[in-house]
N, C-alpha and C. Protein backbone atom coordinates (compact mmCIF):
# COMPACT_ATOMS: atom_id res chain seq x y z
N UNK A 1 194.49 136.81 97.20
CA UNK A 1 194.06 135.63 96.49
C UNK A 1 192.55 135.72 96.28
N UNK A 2 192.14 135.14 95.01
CA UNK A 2 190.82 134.84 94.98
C UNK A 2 189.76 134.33 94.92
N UNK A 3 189.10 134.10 96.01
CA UNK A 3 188.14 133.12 96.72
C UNK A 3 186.73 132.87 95.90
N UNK A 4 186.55 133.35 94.77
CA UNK A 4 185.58 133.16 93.96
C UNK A 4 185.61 131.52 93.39
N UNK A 5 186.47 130.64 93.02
CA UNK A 5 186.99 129.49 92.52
C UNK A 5 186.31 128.42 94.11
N UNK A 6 187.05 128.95 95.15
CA UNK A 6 186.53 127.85 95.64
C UNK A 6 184.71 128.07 96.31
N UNK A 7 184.50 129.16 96.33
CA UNK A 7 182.66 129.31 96.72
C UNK A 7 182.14 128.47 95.71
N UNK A 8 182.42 129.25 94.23
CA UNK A 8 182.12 128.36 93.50
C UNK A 8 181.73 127.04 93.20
N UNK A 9 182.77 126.40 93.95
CA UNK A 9 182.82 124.83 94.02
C UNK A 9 182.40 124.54 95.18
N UNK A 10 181.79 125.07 95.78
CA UNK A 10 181.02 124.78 97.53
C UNK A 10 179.46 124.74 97.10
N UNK A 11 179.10 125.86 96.45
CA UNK A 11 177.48 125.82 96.00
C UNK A 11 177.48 125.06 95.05
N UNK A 12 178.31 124.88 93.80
CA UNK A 12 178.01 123.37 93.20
C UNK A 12 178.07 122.36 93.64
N UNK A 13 178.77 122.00 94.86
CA UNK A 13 178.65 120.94 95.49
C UNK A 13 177.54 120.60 95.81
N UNK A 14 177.03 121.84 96.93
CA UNK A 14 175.39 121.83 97.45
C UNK A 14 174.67 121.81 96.66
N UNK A 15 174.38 122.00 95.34
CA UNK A 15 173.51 122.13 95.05
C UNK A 15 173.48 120.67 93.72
N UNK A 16 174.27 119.92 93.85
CA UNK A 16 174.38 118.71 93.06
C UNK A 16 173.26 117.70 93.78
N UNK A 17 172.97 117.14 94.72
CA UNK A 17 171.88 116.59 95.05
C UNK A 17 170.41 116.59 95.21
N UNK A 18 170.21 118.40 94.23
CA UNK A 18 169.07 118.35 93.54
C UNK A 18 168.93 117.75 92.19
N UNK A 19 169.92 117.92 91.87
CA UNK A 19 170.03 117.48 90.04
C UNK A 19 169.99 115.98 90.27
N UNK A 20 170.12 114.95 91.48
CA UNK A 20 170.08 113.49 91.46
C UNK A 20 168.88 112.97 91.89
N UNK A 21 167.87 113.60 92.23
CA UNK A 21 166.66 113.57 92.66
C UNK A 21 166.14 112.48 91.85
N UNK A 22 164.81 111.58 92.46
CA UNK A 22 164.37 110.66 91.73
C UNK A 22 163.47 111.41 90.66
N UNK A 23 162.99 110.77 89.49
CA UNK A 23 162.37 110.81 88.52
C UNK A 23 161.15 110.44 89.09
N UNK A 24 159.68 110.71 89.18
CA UNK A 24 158.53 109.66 89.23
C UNK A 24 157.67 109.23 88.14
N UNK A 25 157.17 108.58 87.48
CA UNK A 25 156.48 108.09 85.95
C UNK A 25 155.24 107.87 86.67
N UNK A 26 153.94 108.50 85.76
CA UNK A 26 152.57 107.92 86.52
C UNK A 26 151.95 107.81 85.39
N UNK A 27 150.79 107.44 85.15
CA UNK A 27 149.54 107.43 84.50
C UNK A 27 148.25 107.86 84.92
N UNK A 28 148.09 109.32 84.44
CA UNK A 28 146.53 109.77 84.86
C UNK A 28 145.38 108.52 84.35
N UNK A 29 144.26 109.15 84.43
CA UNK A 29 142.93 108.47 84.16
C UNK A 29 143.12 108.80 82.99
N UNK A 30 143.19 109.67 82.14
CA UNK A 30 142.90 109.60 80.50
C UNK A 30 144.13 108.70 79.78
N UNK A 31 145.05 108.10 80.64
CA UNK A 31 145.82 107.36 80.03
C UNK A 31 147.09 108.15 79.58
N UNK A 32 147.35 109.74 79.61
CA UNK A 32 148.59 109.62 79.39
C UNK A 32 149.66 109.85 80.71
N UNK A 33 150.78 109.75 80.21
CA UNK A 33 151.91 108.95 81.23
C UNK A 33 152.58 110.55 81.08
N UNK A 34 152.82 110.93 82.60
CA UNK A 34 153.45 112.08 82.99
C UNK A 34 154.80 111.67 83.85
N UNK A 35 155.81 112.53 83.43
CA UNK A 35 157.09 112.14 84.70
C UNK A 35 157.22 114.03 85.68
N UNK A 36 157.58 113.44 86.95
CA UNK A 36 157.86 114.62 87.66
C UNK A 36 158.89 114.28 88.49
N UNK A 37 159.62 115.30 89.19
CA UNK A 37 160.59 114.87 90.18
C UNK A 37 160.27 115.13 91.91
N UNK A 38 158.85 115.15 91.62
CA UNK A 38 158.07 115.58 92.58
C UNK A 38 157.04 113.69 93.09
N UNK A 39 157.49 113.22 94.35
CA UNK A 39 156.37 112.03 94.17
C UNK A 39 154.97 112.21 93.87
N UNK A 40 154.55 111.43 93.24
CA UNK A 40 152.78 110.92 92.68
C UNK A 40 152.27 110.50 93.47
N UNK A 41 151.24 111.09 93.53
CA UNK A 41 150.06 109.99 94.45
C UNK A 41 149.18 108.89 93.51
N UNK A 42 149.44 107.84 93.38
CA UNK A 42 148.64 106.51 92.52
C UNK A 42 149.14 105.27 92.86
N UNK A 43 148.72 104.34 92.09
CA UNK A 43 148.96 102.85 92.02
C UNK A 43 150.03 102.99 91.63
N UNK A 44 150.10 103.60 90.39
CA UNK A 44 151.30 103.03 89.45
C UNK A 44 152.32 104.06 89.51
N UNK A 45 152.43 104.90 90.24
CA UNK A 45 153.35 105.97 90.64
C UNK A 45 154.66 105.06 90.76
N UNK A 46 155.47 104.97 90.09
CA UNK A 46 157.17 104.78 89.95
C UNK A 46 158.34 105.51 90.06
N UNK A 47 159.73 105.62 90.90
CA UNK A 47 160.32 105.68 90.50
C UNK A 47 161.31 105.38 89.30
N UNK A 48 161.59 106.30 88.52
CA UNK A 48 162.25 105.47 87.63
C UNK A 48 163.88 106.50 86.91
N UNK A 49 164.90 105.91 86.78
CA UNK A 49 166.21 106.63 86.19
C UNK A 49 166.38 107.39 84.92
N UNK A 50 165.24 106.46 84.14
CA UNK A 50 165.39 106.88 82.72
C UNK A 50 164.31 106.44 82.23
N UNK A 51 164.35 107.54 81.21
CA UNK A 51 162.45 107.31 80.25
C UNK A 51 162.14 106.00 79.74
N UNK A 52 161.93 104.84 79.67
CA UNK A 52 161.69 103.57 79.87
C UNK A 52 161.55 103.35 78.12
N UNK A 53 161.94 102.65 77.61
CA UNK A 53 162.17 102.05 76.38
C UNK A 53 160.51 101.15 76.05
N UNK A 54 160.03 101.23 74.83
CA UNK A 54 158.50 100.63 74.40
C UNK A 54 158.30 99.35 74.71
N UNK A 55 159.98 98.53 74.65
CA UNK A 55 159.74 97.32 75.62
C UNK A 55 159.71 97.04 77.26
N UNK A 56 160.05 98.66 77.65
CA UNK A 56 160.30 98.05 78.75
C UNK A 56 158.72 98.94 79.83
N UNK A 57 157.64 98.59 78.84
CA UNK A 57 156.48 99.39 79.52
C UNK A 57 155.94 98.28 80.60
N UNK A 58 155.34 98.82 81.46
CA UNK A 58 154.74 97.86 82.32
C UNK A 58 153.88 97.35 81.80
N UNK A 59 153.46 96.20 82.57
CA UNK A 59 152.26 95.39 81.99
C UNK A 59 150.54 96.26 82.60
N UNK A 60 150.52 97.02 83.00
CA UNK A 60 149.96 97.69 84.17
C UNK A 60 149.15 98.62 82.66
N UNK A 61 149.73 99.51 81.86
CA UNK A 61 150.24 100.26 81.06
C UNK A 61 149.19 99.69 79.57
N UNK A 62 148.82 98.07 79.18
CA UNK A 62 148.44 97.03 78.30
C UNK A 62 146.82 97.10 77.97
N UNK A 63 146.55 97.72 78.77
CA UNK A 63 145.15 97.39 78.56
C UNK A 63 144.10 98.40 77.15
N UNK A 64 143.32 98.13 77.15
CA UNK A 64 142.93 99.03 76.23
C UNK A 64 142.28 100.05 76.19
N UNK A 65 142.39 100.54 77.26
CA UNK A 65 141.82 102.61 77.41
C UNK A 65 142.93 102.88 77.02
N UNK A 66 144.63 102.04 77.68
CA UNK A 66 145.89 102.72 77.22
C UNK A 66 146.25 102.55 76.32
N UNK A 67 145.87 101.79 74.84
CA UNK A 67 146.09 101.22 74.00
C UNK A 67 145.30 102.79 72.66
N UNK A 68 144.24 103.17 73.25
CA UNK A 68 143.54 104.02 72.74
C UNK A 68 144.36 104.83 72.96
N UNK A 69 144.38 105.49 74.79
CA UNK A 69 145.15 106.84 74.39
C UNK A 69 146.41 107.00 73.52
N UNK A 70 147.19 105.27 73.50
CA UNK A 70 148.40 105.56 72.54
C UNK A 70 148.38 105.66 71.30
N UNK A 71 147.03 105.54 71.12
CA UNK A 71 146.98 105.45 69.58
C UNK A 71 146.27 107.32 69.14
N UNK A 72 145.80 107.74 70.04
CA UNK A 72 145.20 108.88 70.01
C UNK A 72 146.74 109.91 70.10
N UNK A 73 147.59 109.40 71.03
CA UNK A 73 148.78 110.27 71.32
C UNK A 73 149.71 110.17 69.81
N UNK A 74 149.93 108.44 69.58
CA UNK A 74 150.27 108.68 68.00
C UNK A 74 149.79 109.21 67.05
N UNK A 75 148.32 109.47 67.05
CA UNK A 75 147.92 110.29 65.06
C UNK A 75 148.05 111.71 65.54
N UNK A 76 147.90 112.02 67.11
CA UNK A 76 148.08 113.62 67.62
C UNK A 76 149.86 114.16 67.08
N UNK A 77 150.74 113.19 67.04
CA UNK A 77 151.85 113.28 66.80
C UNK A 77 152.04 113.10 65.26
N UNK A 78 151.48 112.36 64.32
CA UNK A 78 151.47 112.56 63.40
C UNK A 78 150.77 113.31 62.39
N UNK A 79 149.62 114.00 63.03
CA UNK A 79 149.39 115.60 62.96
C UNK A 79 149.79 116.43 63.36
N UNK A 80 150.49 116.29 64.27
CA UNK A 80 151.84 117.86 64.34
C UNK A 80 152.78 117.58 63.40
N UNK A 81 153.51 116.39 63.09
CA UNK A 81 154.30 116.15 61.93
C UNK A 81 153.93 116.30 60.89
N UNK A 82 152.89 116.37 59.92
CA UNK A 82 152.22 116.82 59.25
C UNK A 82 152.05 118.43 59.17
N UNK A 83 151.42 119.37 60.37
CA UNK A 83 151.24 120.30 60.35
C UNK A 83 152.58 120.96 60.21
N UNK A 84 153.74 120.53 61.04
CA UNK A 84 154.61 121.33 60.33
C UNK A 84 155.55 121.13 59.38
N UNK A 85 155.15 120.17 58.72
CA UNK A 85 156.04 119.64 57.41
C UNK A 85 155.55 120.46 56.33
N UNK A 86 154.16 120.63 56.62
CA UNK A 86 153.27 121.40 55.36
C UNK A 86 153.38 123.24 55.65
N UNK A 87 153.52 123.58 57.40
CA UNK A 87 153.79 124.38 56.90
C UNK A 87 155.69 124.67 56.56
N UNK A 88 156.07 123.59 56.51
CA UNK A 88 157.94 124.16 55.64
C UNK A 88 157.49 124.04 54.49
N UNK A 89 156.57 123.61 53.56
CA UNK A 89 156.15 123.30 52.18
C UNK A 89 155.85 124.79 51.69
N UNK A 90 154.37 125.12 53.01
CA UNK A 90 153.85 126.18 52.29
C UNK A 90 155.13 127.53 52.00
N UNK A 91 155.70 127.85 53.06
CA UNK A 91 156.82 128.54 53.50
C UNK A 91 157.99 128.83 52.01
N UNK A 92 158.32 127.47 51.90
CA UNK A 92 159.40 127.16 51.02
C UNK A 92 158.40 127.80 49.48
N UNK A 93 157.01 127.73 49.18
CA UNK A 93 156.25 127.68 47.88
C UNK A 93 156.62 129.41 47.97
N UNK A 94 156.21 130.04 49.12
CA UNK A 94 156.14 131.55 49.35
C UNK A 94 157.07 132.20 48.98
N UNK A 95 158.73 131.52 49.28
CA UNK A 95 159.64 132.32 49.27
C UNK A 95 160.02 131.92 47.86
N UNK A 96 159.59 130.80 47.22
CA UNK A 96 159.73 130.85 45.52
C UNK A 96 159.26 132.01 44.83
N UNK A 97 157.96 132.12 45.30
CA UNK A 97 156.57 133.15 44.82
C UNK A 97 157.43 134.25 44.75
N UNK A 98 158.22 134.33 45.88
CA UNK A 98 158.75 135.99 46.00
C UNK A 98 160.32 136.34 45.55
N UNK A 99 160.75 135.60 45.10
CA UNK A 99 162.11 135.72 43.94
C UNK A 99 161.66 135.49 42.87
N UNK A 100 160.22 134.82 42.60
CA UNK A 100 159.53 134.80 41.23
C UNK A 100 159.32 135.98 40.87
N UNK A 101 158.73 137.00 41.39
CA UNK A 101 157.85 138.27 41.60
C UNK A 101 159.11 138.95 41.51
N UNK A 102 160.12 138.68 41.97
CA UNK A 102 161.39 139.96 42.09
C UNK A 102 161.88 140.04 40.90
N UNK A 103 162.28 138.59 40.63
CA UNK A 103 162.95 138.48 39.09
C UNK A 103 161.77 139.08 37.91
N UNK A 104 160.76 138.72 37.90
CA UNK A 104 159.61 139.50 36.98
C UNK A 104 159.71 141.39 37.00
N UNK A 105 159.89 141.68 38.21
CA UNK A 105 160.00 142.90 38.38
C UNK A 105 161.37 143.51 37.47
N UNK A 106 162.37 142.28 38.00
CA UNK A 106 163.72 143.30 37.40
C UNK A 106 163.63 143.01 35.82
N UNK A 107 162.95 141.67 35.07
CA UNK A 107 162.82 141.80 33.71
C UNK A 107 161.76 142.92 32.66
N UNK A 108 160.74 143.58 33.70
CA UNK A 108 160.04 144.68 33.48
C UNK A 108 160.57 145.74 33.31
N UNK A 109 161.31 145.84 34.11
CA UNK A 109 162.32 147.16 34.22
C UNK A 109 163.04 147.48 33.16
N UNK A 110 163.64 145.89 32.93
CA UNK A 110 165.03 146.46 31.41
C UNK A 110 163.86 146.25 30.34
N UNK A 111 162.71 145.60 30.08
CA UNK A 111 162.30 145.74 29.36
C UNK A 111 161.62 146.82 28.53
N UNK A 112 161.13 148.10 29.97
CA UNK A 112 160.34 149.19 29.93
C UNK A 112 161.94 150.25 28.97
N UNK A 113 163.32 149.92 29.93
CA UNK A 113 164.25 149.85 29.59
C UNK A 113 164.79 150.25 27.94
N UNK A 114 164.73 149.12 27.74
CA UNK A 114 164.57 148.60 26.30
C UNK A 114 163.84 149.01 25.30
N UNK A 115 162.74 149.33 25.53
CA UNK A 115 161.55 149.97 24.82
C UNK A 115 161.39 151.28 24.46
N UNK A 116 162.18 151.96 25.82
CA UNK A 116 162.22 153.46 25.20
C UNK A 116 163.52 153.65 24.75
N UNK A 117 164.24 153.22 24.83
CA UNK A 117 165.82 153.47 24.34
C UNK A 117 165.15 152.91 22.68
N UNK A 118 164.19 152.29 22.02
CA UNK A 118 164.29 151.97 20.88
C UNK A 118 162.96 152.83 20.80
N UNK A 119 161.82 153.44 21.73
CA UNK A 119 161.37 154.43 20.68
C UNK A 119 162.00 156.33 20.74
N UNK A 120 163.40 155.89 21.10
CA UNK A 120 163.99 157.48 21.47
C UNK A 120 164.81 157.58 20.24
N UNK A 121 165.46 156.59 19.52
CA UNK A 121 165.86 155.98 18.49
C UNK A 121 165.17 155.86 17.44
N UNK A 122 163.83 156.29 17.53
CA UNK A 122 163.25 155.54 15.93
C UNK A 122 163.20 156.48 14.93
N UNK A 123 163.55 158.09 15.36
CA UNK A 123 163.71 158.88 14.65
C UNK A 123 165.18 159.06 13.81
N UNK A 124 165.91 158.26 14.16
CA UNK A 124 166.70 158.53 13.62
C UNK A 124 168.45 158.90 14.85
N UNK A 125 169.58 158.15 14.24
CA UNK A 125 170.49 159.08 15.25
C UNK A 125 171.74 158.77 14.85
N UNK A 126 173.25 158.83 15.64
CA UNK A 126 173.81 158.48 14.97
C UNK A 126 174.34 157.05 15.12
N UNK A 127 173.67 156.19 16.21
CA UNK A 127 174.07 154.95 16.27
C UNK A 127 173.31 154.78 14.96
N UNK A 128 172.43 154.75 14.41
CA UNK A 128 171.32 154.10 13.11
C UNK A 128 172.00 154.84 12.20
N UNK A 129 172.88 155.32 12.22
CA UNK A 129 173.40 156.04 10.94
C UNK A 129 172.30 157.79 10.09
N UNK A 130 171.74 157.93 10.89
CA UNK A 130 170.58 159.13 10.72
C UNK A 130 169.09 158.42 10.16
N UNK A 131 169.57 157.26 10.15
CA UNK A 131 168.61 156.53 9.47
C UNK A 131 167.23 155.84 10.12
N UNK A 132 166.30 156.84 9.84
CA UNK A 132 164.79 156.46 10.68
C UNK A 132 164.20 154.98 10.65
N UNK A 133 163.75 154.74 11.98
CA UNK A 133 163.11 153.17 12.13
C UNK A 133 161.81 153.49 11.76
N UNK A 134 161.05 152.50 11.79
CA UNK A 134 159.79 153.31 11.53
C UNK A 134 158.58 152.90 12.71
N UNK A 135 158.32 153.70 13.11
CA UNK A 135 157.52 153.91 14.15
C UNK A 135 156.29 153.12 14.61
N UNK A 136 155.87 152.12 13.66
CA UNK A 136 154.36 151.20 13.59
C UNK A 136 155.07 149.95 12.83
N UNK A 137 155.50 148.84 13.52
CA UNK A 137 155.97 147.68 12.54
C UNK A 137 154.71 147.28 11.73
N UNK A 138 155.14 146.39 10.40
CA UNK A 138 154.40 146.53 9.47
C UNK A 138 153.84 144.90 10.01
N UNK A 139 153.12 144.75 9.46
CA UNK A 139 152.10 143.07 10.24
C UNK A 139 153.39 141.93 9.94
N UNK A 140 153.08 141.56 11.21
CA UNK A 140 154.43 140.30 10.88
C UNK A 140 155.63 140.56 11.24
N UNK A 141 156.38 141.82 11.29
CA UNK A 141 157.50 142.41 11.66
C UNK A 141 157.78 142.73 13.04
N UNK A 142 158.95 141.94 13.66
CA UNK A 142 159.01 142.73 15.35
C UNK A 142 160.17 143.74 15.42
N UNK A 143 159.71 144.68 15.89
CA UNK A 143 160.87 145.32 15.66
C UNK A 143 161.54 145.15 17.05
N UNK A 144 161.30 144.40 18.12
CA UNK A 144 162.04 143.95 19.71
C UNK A 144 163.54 143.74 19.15
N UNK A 145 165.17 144.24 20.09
CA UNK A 145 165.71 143.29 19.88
C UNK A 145 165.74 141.98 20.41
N UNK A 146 166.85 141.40 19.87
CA UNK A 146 167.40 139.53 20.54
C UNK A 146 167.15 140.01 22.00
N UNK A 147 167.40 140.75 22.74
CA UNK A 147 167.53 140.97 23.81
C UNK A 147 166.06 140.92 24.11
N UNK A 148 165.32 141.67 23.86
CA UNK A 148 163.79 142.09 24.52
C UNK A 148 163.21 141.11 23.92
N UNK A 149 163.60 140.37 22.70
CA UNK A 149 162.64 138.89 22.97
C UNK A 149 163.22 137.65 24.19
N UNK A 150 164.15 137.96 23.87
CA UNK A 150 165.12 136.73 25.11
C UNK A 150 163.93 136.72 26.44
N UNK A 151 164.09 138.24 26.78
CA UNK A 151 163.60 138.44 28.07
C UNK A 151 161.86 138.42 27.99
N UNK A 152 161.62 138.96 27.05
CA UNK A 152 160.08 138.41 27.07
C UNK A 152 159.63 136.75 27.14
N UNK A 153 160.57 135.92 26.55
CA UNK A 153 160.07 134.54 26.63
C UNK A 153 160.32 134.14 27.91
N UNK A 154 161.59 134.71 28.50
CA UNK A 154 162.33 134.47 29.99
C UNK A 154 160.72 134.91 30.86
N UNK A 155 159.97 136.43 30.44
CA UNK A 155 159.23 136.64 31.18
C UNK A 155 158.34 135.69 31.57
N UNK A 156 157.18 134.85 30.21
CA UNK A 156 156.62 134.40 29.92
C UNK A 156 157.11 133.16 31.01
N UNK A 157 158.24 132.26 30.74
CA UNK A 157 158.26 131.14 31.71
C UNK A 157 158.10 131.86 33.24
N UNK A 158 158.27 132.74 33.46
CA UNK A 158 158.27 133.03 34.79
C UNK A 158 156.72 133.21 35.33
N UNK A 159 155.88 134.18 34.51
CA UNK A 159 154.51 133.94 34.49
C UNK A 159 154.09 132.65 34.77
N UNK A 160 154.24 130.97 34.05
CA UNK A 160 153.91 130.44 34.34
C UNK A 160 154.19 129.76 35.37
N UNK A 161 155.63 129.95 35.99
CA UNK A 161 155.68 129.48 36.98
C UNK A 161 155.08 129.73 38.54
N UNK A 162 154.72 131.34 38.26
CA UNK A 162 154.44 131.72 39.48
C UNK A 162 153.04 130.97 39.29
N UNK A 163 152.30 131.21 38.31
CA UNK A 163 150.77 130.27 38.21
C UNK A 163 150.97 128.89 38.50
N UNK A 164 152.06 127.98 38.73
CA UNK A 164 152.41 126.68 39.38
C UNK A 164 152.62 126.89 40.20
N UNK A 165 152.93 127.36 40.66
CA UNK A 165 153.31 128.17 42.82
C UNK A 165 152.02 128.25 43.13
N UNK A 166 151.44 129.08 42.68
CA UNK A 166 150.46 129.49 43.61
C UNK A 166 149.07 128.07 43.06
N UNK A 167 149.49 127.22 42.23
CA UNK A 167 148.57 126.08 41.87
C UNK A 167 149.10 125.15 43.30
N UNK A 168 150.03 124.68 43.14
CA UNK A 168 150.87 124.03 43.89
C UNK A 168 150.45 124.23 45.97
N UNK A 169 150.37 125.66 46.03
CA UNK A 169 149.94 126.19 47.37
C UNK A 169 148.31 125.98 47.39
N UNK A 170 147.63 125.69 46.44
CA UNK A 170 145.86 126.12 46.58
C UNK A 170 145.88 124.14 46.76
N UNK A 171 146.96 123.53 46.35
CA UNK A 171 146.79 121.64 46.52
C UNK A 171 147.01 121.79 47.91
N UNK A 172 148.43 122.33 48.39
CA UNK A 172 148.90 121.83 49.75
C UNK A 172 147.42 122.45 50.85
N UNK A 173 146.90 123.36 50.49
CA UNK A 173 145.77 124.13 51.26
C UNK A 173 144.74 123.18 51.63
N UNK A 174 144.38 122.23 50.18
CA UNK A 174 143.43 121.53 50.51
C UNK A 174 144.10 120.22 50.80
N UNK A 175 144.74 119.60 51.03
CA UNK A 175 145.43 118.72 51.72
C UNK A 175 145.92 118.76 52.95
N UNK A 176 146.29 120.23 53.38
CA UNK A 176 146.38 120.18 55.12
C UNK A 176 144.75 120.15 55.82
N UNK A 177 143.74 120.81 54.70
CA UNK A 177 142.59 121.23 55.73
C UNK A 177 141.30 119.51 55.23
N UNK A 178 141.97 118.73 54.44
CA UNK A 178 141.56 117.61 54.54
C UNK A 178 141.98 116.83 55.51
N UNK A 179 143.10 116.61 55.76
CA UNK A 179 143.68 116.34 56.93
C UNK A 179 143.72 116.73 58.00
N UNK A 180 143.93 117.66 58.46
CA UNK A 180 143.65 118.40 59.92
C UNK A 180 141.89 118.65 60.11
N UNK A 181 141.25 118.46 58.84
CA UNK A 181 139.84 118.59 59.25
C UNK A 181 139.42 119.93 59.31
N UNK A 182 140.57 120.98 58.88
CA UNK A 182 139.82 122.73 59.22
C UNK A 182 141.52 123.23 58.50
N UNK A 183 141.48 124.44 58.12
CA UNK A 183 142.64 125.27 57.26
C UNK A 183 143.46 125.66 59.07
N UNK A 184 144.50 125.31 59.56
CA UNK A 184 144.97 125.76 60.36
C UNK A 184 144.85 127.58 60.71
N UNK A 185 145.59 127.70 61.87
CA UNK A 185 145.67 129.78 61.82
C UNK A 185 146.90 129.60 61.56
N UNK A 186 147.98 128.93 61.33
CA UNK A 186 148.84 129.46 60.32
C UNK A 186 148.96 129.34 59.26
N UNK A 187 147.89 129.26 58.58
CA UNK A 187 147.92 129.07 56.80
C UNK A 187 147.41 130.59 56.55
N UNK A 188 148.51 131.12 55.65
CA UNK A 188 148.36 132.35 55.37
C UNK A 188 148.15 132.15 53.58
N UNK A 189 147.00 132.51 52.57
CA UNK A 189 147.37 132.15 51.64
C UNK A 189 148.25 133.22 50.85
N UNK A 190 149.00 132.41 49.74
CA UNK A 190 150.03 133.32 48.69
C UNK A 190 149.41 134.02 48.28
N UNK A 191 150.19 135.34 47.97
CA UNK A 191 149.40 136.36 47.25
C UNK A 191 150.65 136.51 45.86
């Protein structure tokens, strides 16, 4: 038989009346409020079961050094919320930038594509019937097909978009480092 099942359940036993240990809640001198399961040495050193609800703060807790640090602990919190909201912004602008840049790449390609398949053709063959294109369009004349203009205008919006990406990233830049007061070290700019 095997005795692994009940050891098992002998050291979880023993070892369940660490996990019930009291909680202690204190308040340093700079005002913020630490919990340990270790007792505090202070005034206001508490036991307590559970992280205490905004109504249920002591009156101890009211005054106004603690009123500061909570207000210092709130904009500290709403500059990390900030810092990383902007950087999922910047993040999200980057990985546009770079399916922008991919798709530009693959419309270069058929276009380069495109271009020599019509000057390998201009002499003449038998898709054209032997019949020569002529090599210098005359002013006014494109000789591109539907296709290589399609994709040139396709190019063209894409050009501008990546120039709205990277407009778009040079705003969020100066809006985190107006706000945070300095360009963070994780602001990497788009290239």
């Amino acid at each position: 038989m095997r005795m692994i099942g009940p050891w098992t359940l002998a050291l979880f036993a023993l070892s369940a009346p660490g996990w019930t240990s009291d909680i202690y809640r204190w308040t340093d001198g700079a005002g913020n409020v630490h919990y340990s399961n270790m007792d505090a040495e202070g005034d206001d050193a508490a036991a307590v079961a559970h992280e205490p609800a905004a109504e249920e703060a002591p009156a101890a807790l009211t005054d106004d050094t603690t009123d500061d640090a909570a207000d210092r602990t709130a904009a500290r919190g709403e500059s990390d919320t900030f810092s990383a909201t902007a950087s999922l912004r910047r993040n999200a602008l980057e990985r546009d930038l770079r399916a922008t840049a991919r798709h530009l790449h693959e419309i270069d390609a058929r276009l380069a594509t495109l271009a020599r398949a019509r000057g390998q053709h201009a002499q003449g063959s038998v898709a054209t019937g032997g019949v020569a294109a002529p090599t210098a369009a005359p002013e006014g004349i494109d000789l591109r097909s539907d296709e290589e203009r399609t994709l040139a205008t396709e190019r063209e919006q894409l050009v501008q978009h990546a120039d709205q990406v990277r407009s778009d990233a040079a705003k969020l830049r100066e809006e985190v480092t107006a706000r945070l007061g300095a360009t963070p070290p994780w602001w990497i700019d788009l290239r």
